[in-house]
Protein backbone atom coordinates (compact mmCIF):
# COMPACT_ATOMS: atom_id res chain seq x y z
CA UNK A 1 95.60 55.27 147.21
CA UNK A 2 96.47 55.98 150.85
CA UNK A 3 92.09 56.01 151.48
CA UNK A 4 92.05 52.69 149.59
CA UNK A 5 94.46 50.93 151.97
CA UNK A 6 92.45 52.46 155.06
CA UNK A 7 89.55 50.68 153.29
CA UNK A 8 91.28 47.43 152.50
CA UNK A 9 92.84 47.31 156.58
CA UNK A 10 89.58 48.21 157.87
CA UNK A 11 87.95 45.77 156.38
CA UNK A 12 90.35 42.58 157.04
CA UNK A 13 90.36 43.80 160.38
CA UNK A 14 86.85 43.72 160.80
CA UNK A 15 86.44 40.45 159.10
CA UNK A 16 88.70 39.05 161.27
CA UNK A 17 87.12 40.38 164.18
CA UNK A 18 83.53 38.72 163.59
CA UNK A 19 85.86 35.12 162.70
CA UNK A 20 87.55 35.78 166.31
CA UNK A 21 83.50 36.75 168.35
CA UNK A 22 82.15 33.06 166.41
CA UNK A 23 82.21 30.22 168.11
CA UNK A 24 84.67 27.59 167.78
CA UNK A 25 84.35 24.06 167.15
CA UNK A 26 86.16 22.00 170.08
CA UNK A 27 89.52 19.76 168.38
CA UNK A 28 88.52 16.09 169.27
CA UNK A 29 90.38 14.90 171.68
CA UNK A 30 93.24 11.76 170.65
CA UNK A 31 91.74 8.79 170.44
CA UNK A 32 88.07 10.25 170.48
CA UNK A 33 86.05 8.83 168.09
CA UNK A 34 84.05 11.23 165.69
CA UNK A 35 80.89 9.14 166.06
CA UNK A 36 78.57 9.66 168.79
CA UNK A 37 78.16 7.05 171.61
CA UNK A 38 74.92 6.00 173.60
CA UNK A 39 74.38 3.41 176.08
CA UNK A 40 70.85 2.64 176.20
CA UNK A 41 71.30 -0.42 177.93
CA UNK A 42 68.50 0.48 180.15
CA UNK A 43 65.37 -1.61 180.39
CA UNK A 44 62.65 0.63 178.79
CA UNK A 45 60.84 0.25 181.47
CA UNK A 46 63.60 1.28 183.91
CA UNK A 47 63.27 4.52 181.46
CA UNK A 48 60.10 5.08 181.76
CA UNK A 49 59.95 4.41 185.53
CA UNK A 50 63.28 6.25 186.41
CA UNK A 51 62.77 9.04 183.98
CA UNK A 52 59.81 9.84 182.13
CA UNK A 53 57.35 9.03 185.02
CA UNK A 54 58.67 10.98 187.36
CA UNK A 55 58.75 13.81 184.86
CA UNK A 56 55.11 13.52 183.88
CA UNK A 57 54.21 13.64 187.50
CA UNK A 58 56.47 16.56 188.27
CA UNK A 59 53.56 18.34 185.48
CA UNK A 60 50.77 16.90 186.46
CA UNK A 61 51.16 17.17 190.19
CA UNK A 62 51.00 20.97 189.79
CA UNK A 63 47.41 20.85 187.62
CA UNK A 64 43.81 20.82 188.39
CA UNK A 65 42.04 20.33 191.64
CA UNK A 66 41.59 18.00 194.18
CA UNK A 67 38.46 17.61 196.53
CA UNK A 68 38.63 15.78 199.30
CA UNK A 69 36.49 16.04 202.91
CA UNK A 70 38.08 19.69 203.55
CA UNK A 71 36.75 20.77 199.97
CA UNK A 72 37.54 21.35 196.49
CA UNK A 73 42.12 22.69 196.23
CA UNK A 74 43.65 24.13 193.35
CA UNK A 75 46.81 22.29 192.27
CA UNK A 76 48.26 25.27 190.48
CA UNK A 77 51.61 26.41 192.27
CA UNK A 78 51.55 29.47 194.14
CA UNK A 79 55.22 30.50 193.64
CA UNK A 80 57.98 30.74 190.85
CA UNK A 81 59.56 28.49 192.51
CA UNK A 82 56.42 25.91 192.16
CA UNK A 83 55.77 26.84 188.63
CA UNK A 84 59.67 26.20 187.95
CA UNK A 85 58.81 22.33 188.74
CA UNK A 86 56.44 22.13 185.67
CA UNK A 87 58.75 23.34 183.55
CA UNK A 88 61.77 20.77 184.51
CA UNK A 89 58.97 18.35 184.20
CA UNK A 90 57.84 19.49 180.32
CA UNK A 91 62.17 19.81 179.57
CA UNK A 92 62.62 16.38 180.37
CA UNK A 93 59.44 15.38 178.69
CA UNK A 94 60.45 17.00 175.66
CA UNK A 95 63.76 15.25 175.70
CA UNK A 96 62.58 12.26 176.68
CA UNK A 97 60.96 12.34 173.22
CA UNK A 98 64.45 12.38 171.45
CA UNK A 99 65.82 10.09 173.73
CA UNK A 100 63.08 7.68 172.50
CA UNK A 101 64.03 8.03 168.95
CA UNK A 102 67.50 6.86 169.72
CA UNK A 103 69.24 3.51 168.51
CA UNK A 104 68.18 0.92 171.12
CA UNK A 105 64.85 2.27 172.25
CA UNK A 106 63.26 2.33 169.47
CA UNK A 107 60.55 -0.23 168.77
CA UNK A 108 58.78 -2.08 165.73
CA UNK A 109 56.78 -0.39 163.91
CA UNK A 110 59.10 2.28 164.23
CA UNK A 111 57.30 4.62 162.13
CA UNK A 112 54.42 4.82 164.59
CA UNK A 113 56.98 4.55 167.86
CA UNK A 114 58.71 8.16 166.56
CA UNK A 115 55.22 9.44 165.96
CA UNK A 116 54.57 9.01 169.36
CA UNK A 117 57.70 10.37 170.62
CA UNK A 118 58.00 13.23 168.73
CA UNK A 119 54.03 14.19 169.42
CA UNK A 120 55.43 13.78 172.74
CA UNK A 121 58.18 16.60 172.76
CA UNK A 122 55.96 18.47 170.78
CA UNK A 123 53.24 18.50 173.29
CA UNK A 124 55.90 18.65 176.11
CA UNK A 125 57.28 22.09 174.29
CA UNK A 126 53.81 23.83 174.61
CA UNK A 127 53.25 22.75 177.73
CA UNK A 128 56.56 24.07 179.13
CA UNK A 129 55.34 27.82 177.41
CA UNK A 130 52.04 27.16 179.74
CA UNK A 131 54.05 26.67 182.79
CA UNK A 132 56.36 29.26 181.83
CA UNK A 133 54.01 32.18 181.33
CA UNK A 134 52.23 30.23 184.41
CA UNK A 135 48.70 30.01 183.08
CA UNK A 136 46.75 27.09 185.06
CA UNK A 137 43.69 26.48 182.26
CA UNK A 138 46.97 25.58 179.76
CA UNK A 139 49.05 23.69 182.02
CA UNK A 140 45.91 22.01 182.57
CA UNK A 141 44.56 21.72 178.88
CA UNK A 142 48.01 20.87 177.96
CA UNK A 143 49.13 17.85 180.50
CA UNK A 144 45.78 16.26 178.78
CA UNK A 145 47.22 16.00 175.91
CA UNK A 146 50.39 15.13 177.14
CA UNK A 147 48.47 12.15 178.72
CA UNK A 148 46.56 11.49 175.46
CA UNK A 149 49.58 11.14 173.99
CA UNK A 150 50.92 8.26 176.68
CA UNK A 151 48.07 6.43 176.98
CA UNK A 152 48.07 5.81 172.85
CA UNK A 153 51.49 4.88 172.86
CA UNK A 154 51.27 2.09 175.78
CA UNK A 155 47.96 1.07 174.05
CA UNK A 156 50.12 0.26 171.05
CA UNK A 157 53.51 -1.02 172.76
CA UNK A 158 52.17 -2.18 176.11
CA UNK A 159 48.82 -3.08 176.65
CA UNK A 160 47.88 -4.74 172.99
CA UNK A 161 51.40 -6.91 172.73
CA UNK A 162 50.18 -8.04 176.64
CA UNK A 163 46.65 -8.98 175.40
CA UNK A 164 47.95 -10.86 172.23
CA UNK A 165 50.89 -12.50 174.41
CA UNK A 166 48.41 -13.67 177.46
CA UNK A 167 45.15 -12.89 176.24
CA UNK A 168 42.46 -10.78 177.68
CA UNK A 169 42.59 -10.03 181.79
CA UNK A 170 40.77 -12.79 184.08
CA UNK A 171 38.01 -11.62 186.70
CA UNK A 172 36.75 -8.38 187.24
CA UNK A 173 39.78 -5.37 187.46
CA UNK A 174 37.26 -3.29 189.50
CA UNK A 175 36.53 -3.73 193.46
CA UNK A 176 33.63 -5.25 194.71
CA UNK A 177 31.06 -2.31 195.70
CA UNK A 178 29.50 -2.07 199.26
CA UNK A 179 26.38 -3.29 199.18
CA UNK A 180 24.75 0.53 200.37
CA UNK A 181 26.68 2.06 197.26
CA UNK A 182 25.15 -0.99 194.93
CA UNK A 183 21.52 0.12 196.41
CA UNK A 184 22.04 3.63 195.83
CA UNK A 185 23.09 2.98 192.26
CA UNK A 186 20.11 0.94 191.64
CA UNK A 187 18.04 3.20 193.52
CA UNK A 188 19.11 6.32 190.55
CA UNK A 189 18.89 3.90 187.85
CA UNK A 190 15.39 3.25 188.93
CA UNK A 191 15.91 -0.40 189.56
């Protein structure tokens, strides 16, 4: 009897040791309300200039090469500190993906607006592991298809609504050429 009521305190004090070591649900506050609350007031394309912009940028900027009249650079940081950068930049990408989804931002058809925003904090998520294990062909391979998967999505919501609300684009979007770059082009098309 007296080993069965070892066993029997042991184990309520045990159980009530793991209850203590689990985390505890915060009491809401009086007058809180239960429901979450988001203001997103903000123009979307205040949120995309203030917010996910930046954080693409703060990726791509850290990608690739550049060449220029001093040669061909390599993008790729060159310290944890630099590498750190991309990774802020994928984190807000990937929430900027649920922030998306939210009640207010969200636009019609919605169906294809949360594909795009969740492909986006999908892609965002393995291109934070890239920058995170800090391997430049990834980060590279990876902010392309973080870029495919903007440029479909303003396709969709920006650029097609634009065409059908003003029609196509007047003139020519591309600079006139000099007139030696125009020969040399005709000269290697064998005009």
């Amino acid at each position: 009897m007296k080993r069965f009521l070892v066993l029997a305190a042991s184990a309520v004090l045990a159980s009530t040791a793991l209850t203590a070591c689990q985390p505890q649900k915060a009491a809401p506050k009086a007058g809180a309300s239960a429901t979450p609350k988001f203001n997103t007031d903000l123009p979307m394309t205040e949120f995309m200039g203030h917010f996910v912009d930046p954080a693409a940028f703060m990726y791509w900027k850290g990608s690739g090469t550049m060449i220029d009249a001093q040669g061909e650079h390599d993008l790729s940081p060159t310290t944890d500190e630099g590498w750190d950068v991309l990774v802020s930049g994928a984190t807000m990408l990937m929430e900027a993906g649920n922030a998306l989804q939210m009640d207010g931002r969200r636009r019609a058809p919605e169906a294809d607006w949360n594909k795009y925003a969740q492909l986006l904090t999908e892609r965002a998520l393995i291109a934070r592991k890239a920058a995170e294990a800090h391997d430049k062909k990834a980060v590279f391979d990876e902010g392309g298809k973080l870029y495919e998967v903007c440029v479909a999505c303003h396709e969709q919501y920006v650029i097609q609504p634009d065409i059908k609300a003003n029609g196509p684009a007047k003139g020519d979007p591309l600079p006139t050429l000099p007139k030696d770059a125009e020969r040399k082009i005709e000269k290697k098309a064998g005009g």
